[in-house]
C-alpha atoms as a PDB file:
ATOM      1  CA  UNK A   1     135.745 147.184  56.946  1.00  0.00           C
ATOM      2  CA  UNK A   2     137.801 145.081  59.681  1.00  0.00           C
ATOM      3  CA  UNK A   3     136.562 141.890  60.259  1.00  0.00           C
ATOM      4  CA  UNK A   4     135.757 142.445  63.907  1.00  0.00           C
ATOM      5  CA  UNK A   5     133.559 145.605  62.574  1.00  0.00           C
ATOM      6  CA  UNK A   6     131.666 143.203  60.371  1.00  0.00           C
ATOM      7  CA  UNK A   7     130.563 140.371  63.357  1.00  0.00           C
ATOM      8  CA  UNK A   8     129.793 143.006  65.588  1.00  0.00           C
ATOM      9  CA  UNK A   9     126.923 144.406  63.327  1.00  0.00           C
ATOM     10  CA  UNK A  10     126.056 140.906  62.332  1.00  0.00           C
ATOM     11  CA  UNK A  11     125.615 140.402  65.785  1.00  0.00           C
ATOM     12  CA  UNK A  12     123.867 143.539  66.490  1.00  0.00           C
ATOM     13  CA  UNK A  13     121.513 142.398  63.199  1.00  0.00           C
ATOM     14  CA  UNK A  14     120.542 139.417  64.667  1.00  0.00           C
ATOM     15  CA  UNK A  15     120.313 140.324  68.679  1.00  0.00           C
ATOM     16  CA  UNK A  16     117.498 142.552  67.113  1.00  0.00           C
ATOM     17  CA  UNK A  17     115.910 140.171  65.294  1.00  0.00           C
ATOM     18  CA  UNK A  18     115.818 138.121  68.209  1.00  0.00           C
ATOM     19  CA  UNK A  19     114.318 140.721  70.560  1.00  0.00           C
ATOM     20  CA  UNK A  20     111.664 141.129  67.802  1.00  0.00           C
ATOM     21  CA  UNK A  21     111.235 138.012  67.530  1.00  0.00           C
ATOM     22  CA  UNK A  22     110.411 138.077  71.638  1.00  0.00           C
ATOM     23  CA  UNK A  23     107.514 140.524  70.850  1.00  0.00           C
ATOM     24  CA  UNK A  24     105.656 138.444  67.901  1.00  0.00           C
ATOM     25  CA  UNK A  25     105.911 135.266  70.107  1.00  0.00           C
ATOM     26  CA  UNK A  26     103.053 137.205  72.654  1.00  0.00           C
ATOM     27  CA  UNK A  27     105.308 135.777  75.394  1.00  0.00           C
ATOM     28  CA  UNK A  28     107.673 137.483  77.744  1.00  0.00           C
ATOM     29  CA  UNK A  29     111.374 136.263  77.257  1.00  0.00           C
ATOM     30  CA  UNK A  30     114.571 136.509  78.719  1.00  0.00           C
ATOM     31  CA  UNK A  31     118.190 137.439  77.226  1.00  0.00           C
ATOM     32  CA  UNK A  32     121.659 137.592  78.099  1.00  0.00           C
ATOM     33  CA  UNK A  33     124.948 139.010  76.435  1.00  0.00           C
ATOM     34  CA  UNK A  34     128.473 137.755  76.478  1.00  0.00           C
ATOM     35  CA  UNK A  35     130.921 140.383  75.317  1.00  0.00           C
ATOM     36  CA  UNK A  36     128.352 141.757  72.823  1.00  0.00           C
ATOM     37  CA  UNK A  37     129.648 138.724  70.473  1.00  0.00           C
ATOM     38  CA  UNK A  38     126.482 136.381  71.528  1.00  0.00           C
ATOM     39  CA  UNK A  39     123.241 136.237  72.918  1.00  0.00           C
ATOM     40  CA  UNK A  40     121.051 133.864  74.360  1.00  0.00           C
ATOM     41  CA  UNK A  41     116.978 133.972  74.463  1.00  0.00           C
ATOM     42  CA  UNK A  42     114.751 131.470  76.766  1.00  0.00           C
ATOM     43  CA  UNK A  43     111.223 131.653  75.992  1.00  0.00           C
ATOM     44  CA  UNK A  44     108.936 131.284  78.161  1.00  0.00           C
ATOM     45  CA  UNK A  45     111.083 132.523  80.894  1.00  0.00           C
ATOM     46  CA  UNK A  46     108.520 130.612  83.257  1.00  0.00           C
ATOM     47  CA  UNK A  47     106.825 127.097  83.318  1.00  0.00           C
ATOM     48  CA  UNK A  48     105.122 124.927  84.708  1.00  0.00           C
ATOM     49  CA  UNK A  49     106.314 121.374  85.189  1.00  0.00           C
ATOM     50  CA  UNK A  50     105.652 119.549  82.087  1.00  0.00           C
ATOM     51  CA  UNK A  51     106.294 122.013  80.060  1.00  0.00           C
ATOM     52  CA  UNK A  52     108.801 122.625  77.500  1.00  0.00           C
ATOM     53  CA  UNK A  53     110.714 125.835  76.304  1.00  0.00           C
ATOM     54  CA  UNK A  54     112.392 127.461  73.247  1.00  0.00           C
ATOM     55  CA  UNK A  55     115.884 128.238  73.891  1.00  0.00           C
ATOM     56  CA  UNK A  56     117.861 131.244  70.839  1.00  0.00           C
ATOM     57  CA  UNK A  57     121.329 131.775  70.456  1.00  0.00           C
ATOM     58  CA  UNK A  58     122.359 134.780  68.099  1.00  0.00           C
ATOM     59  CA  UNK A  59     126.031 134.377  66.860  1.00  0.00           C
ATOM     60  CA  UNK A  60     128.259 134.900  64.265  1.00  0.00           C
ATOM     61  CA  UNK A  61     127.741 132.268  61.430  1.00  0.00           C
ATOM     62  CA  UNK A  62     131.061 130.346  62.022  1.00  0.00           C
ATOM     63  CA  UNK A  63     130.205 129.411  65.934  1.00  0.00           C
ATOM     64  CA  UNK A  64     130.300 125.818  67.179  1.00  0.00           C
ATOM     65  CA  UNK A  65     127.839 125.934  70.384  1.00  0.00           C
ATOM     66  CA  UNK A  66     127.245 123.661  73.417  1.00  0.00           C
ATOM     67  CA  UNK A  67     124.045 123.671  75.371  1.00  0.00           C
ATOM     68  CA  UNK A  68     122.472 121.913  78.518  1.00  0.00           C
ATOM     69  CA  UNK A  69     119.224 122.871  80.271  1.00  0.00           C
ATOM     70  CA  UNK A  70     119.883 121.549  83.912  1.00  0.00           C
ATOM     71  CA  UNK A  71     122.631 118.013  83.259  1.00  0.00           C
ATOM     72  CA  UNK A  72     120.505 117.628  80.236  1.00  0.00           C
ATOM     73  CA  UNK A  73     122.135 118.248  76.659  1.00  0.00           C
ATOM     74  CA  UNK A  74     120.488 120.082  74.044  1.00  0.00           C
ATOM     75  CA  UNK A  75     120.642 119.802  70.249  1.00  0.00           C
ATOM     76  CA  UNK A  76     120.761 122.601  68.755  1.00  0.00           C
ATOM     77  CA  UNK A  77     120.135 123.645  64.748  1.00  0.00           C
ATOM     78  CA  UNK A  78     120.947 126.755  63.163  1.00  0.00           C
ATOM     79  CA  UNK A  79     119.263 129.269  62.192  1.00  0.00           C
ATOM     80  CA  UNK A  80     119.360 132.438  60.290  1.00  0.00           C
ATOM     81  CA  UNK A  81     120.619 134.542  62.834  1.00  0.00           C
ATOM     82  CA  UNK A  82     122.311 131.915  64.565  1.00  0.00           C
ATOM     83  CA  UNK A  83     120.983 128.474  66.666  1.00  0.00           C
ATOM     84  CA  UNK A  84     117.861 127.540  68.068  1.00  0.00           C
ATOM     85  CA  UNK A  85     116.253 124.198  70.022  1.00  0.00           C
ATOM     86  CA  UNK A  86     113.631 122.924  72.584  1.00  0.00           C
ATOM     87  CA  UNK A  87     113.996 121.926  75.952  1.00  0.00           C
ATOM     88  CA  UNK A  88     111.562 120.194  78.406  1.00  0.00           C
ATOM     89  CA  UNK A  89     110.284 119.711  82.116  1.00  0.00           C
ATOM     90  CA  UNK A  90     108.503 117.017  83.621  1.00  0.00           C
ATOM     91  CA  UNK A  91     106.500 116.472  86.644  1.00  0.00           C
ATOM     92  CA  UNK A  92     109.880 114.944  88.527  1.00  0.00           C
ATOM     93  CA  UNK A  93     111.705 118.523  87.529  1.00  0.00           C
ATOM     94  CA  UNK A  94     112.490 120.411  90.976  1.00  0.00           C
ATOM     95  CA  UNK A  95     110.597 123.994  91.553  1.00  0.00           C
ATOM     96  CA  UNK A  96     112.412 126.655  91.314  1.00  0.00           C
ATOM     97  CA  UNK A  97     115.627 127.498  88.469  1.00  0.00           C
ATOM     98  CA  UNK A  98     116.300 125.454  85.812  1.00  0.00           C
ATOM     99  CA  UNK A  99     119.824 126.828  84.540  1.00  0.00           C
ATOM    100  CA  UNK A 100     120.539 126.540  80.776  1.00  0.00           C
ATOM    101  CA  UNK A 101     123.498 126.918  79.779  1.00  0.00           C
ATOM    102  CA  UNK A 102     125.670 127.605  76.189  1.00  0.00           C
ATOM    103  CA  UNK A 103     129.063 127.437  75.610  1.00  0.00           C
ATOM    104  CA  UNK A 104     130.097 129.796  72.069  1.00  0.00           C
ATOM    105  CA  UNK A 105     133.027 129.118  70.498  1.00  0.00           C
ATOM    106  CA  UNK A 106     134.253 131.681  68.119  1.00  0.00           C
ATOM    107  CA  UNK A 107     137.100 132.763  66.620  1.00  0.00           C
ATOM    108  CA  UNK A 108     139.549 131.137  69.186  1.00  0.00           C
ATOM    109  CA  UNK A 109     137.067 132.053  72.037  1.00  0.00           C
ATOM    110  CA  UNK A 110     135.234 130.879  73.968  1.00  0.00           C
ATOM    111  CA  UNK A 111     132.147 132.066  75.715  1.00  0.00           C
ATOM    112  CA  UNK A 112     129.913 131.302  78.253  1.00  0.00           C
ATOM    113  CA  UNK A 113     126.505 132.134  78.517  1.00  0.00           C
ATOM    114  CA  UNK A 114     123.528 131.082  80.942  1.00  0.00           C
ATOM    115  CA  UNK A 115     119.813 131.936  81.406  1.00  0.00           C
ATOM    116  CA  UNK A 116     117.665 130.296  84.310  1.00  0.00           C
ATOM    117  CA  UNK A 117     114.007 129.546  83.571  1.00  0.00           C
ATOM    118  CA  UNK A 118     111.802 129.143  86.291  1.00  0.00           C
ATOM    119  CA  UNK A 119     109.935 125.867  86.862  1.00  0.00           C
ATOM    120  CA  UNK A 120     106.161 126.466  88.906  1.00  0.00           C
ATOM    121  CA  UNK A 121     105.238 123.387  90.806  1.00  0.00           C
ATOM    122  CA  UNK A 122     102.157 121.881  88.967  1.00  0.00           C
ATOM    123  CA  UNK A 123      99.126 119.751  90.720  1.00  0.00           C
ATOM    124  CA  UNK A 124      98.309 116.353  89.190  1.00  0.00           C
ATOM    125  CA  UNK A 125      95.868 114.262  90.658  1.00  0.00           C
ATOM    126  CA  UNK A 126      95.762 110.367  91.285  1.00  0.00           C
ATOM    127  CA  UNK A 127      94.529 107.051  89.324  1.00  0.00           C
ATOM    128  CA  UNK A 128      93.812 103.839  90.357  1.00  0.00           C
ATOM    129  CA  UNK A 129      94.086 100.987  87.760  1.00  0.00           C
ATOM    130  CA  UNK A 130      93.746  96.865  88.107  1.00  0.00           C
ATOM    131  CA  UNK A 131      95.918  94.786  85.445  1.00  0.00           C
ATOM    132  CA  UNK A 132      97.507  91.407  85.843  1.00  0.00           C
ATOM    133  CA  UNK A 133     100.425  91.431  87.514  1.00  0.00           C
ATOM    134  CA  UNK A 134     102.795  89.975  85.434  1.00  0.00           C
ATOM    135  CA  UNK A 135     102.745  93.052  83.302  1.00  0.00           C
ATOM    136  CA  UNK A 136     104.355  94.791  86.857  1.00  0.00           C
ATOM    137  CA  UNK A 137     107.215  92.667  86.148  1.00  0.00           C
ATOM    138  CA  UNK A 138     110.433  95.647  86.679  1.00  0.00           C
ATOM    139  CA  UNK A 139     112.315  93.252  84.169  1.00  0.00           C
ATOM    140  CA  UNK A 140     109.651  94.454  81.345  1.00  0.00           C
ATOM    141  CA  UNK A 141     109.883  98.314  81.476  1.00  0.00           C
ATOM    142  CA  UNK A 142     113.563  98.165  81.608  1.00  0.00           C
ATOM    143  CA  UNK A 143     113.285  96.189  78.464  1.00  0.00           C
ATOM    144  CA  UNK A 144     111.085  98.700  76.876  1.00  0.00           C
ATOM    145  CA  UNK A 145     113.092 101.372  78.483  1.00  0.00           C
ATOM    146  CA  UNK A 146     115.960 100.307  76.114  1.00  0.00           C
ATOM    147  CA  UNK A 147     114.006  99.593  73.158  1.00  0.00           C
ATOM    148  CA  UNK A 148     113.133 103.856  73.441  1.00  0.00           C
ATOM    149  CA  UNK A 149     116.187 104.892  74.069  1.00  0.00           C
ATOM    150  CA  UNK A 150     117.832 103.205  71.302  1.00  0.00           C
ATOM    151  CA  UNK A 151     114.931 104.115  68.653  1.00  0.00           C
ATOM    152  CA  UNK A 152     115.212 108.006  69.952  1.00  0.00           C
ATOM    153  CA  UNK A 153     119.302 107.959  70.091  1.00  0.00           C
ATOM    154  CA  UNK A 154     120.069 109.547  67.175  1.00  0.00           C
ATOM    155  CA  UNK A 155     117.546 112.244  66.400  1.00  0.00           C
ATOM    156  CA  UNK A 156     117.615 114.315  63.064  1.00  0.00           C
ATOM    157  CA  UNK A 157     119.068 117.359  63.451  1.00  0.00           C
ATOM    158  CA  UNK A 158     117.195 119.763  61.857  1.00  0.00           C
ATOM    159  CA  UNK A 159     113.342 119.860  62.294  1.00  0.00           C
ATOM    160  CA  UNK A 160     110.774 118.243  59.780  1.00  0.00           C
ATOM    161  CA  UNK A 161     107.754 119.888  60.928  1.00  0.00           C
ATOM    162  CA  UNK A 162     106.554 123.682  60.126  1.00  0.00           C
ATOM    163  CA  UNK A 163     103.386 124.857  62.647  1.00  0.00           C
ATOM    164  CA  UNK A 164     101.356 123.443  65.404  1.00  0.00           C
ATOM    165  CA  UNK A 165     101.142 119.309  65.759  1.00  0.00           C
ATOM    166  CA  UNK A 166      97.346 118.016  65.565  1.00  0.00           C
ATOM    167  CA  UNK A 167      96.064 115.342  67.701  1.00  0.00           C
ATOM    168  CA  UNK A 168      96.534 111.691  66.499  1.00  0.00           C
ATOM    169  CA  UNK A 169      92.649 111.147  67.048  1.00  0.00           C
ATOM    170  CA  UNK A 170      89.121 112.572  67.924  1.00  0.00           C
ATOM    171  CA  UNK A 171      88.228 111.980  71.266  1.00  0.00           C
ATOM    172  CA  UNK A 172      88.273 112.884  75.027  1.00  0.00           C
ATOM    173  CA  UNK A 173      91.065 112.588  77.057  1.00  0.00           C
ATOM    174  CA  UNK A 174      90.386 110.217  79.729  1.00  0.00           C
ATOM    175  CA  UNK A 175      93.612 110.576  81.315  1.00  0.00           C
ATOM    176  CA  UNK A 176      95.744 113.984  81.166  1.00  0.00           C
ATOM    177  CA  UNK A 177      99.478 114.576  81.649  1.00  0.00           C
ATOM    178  CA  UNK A 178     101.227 114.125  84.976  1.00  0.00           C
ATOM    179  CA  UNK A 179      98.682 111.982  86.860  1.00  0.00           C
ATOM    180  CA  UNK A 180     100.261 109.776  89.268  1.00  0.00           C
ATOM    181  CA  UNK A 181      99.458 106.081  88.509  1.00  0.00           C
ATOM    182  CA  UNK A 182      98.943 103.409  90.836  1.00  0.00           C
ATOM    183  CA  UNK A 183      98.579  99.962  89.636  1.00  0.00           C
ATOM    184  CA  UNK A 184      97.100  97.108  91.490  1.00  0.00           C
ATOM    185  CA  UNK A 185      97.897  99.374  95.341  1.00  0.00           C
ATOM    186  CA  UNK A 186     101.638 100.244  93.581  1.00  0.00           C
ATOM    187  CA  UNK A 187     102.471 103.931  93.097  1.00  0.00           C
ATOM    188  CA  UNK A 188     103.967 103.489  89.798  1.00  0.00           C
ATOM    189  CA  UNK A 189     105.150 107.077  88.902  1.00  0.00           C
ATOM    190  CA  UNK A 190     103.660 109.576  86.306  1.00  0.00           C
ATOM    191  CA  UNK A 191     101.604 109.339  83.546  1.00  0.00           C
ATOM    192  CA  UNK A 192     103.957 110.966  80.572  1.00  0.00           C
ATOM    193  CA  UNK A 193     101.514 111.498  77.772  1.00  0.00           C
ATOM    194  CA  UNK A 194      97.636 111.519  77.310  1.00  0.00           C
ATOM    195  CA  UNK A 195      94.913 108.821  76.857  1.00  0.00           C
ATOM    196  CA  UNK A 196      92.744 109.975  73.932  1.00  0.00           C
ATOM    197  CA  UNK A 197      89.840 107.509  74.820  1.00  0.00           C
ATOM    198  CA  UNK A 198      88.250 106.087  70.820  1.00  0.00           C
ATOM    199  CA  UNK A 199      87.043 102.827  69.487  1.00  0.00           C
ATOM    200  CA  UNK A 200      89.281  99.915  68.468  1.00  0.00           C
ATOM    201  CA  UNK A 201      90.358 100.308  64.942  1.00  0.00           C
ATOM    202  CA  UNK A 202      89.791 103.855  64.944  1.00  0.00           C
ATOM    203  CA  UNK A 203      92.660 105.170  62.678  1.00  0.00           C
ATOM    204  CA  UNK A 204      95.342 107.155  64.421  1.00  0.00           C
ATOM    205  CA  UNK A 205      97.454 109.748  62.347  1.00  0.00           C
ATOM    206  CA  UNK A 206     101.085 111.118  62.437  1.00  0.00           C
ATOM    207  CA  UNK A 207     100.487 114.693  64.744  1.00  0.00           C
ATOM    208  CA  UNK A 208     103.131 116.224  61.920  1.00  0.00           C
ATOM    209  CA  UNK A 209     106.132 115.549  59.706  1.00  0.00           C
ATOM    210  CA  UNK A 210     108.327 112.959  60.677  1.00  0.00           C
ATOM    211  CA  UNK A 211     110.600 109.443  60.396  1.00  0.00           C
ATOM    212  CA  UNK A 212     109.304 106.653  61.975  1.00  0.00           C
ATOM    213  CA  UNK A 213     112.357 104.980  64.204  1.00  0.00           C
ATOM    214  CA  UNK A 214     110.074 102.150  65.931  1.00  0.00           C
ATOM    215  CA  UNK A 215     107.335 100.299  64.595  1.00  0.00           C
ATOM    216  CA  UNK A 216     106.946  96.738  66.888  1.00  0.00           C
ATOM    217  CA  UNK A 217     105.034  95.317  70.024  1.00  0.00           C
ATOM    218  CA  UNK A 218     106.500  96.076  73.063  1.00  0.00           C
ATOM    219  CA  UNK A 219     105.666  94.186  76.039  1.00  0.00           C
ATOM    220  CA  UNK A 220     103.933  97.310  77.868  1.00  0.00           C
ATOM    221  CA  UNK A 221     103.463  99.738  75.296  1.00  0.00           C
ATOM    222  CA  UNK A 222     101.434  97.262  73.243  1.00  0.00           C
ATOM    223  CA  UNK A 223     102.393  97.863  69.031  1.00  0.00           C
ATOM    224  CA  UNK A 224     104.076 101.397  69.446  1.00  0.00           C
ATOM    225  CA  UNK A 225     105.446 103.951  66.715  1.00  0.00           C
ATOM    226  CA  UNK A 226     107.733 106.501  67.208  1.00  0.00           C
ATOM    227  CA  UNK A 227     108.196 109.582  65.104  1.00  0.00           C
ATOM    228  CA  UNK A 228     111.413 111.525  65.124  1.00  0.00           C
ATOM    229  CA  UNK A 229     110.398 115.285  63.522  1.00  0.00           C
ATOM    230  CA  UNK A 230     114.012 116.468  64.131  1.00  0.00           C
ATOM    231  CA  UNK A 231     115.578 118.805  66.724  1.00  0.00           C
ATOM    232  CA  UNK A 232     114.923 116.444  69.309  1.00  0.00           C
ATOM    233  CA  UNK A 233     111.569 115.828  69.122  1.00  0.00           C
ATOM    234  CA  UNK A 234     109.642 112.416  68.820  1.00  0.00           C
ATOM    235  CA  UNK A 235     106.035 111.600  69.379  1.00  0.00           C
ATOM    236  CA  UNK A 236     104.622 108.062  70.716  1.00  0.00           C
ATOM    237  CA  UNK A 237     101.086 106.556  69.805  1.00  0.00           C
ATOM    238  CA  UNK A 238     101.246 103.361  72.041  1.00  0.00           C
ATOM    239  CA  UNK A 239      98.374 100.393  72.370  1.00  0.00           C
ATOM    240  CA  UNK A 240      97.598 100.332  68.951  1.00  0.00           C
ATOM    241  CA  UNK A 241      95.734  98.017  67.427  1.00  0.00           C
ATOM    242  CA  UNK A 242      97.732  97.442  64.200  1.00  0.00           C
ATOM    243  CA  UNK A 243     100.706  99.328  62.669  1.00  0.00           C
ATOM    244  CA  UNK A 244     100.021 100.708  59.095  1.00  0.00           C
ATOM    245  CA  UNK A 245     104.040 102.064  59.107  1.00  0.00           C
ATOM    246  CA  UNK A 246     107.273 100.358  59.489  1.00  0.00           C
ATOM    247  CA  UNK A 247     110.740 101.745  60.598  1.00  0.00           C
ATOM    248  CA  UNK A 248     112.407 104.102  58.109  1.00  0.00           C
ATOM    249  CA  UNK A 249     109.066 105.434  56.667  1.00  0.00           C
ATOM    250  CA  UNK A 250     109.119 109.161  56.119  1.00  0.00           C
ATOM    251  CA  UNK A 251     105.354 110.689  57.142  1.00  0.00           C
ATOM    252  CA  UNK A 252     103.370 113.530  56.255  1.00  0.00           C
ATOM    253  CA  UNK A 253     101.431 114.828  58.877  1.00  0.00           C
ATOM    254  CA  UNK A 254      97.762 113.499  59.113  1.00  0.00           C
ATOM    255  CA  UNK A 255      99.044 109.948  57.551  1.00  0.00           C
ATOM    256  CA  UNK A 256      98.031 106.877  59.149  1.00  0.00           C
ATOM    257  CA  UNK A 257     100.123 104.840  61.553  1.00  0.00           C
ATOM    258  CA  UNK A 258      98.232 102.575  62.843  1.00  0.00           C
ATOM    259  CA  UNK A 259      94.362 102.071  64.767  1.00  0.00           C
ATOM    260  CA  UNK A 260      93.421 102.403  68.406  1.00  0.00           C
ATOM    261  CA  UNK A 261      93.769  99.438  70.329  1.00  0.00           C
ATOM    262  CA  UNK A 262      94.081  98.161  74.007  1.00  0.00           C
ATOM    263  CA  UNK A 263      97.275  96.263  73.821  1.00  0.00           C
ATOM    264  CA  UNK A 264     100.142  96.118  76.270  1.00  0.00           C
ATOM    265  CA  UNK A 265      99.437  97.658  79.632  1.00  0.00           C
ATOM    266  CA  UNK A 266      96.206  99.420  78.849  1.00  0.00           C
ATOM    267  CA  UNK A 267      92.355  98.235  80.292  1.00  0.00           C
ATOM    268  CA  UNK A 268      90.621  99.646  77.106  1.00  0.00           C
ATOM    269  CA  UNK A 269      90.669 100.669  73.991  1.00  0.00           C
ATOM    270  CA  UNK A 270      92.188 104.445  73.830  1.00  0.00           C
ATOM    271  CA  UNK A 271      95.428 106.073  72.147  1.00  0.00           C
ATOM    272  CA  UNK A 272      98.280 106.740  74.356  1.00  0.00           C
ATOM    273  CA  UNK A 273     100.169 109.737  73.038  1.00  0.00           C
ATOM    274  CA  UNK A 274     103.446 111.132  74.556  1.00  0.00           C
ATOM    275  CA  UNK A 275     105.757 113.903  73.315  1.00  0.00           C
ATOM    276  CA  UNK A 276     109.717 113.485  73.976  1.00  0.00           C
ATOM    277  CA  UNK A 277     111.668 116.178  73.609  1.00  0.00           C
ATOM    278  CA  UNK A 278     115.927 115.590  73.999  1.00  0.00           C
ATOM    279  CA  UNK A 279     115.056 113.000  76.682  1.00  0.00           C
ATOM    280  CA  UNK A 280     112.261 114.621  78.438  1.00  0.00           C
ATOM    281  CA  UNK A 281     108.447 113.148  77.428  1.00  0.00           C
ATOM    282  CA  UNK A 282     106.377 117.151  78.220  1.00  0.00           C
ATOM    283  CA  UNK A 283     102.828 117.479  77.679  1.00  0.00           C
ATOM    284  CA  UNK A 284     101.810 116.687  74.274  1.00  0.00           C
ATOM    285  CA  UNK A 285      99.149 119.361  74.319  1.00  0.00           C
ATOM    286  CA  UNK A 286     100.956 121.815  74.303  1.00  0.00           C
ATOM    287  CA  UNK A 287     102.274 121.136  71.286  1.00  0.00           C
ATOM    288  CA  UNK A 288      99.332 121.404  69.660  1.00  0.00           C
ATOM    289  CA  UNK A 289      98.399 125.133  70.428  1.00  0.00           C
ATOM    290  CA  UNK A 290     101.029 126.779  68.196  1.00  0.00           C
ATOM    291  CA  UNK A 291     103.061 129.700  69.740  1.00  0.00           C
ATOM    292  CA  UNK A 292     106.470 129.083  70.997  1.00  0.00           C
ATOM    293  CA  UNK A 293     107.674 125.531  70.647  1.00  0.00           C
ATOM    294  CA  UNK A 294     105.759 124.155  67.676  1.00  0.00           C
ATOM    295  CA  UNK A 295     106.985 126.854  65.350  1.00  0.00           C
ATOM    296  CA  UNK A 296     110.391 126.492  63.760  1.00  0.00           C
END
């Protein structure tokens, strides 16, 4: 059988599986072609800000791919039937089309594929918190700003976790994703994560599978630990108490990192929890209900 006979069914094979695949997520998704040799799947093809997305490419086995959602890039992991990673939005994240777009290249070729995903506006409402204003110092959060960016730098390519995440900790969230933040009368920007409100010393656990890349106090965050699953997704419990975990430790999920606290820039005791995925912190909850993004 000529070679070109051979990708073009293995292509065929796994643009159906793909389109199946579309049907058992429950959610409507969106696919485009390039010269029958590739496809690419975005699922959901619609989102609000915040949220983040599953992006498919089906290709022949011997493919190097590319991919960017907006001037973001993507890591991408292969699959069975060809690559696969996550993408995310954020309440900054214009309305309106979000362009992803993969570059195939294949036997000397190379392709060009892009989807658009649409971005709703979302609503998030407005808190107002007191803390000493030293802790407003802009020299600080660039400071932890760097710490982050080198601990998430290098993520593990292929994902860790199997299934939904589980929250860190019982409790109520006393602040959601999104809300807009204003700190002594200074509009300060969005909240990226969720306040679990619990006791001090409550344990917190690992929400799945994972490396830990940072384990230390930072001057806002309070004693942090971040968990790189893989694929380009971390996880962030922030104002802990203690750390029970130290950089390089690999986690199940459920295991203890460390206890609710109030340190850092925090006014009681309560869990902050954030989800980063490449570069983008989403809501964490979703995460948490299954379906499309916490399913490798």
């Amino acid at each position: 059988m000529a070679a070109a006979t051979v990708l073009g069914a293995g292509v065929r094979l796994a643009t159906a599986v793909l389109l199946a695949a579309g049907v058992l997520w429950g959610a409507a998704a969106s696919a485009v072609r390039s010269d029958a040799l590739a496809l690419l799947m975005v699922a959901p093809p619609e989102v609000a800000q915040g949220a983040a997305f599953r992006i498919e490419v089906a290709v022949a086995e011997r493919a190097r791919v590319r991919a960017t959602a907006g001037d973001r890039a993507l890591l991408l992991y292969r699959t069975a039937t060809g690559f696969r990673g996550f993408a995310g939005t954020d309440p900054t994240t214009p309305p309106g089309k979000l362009a992803v777009r993969v570059r195939v290249e294949l036997r000397g070729r190379e392709l060009s594929l892009v989807r658009t995903v649409r971005v709703r506006p979302a609503r998030f409402a407005i808190r107002y918190l007191r803390v000493p204003p030293e802790l407003l110092d802009p020299r600080l959060a660039a400071y932890e700003r760097r710490r982050v960016l080198a601990a998430t730098s290098a993520p593990l390519p292929r994902p860790l976790w199997e299934g939904p995440f589980r929250l860190p900790v019982g409790g109520p969230v006393a602040s959601p994703y999104g809300v807009r933040s204003v700190y002594n009368g200074q509009a300060r920007g969005h909240h990226l994560g969720v306040d679990i409100r619990a006791a001090a010393g409550t344990p917190v656990q690992a929400a799945h599978d994972g490396v830990v890349v940072l384990a230390e106090r930072l001057p806002l965050g309070g004693n942090t630990v971040i968990v790189d699953h893989g694929a380009g997704v971390f996880t962030s419990y922030v104002h802990l108490q203690s750390l029970a975990v130290s950089v390089g430790a690999r986690l199940r999920q459920g295991q203890v990192v460390g206890s609710v606290g109030s340190t850092g820039l925090s006014t009681a005791p309560h869990l902050h929890w954030a989800v980063r995925v490449n570069g983008v912190l989403v809501d964490p909850l979703q995460w948490i209900r299954g379906g499309l993004v916490s399913g490798p």
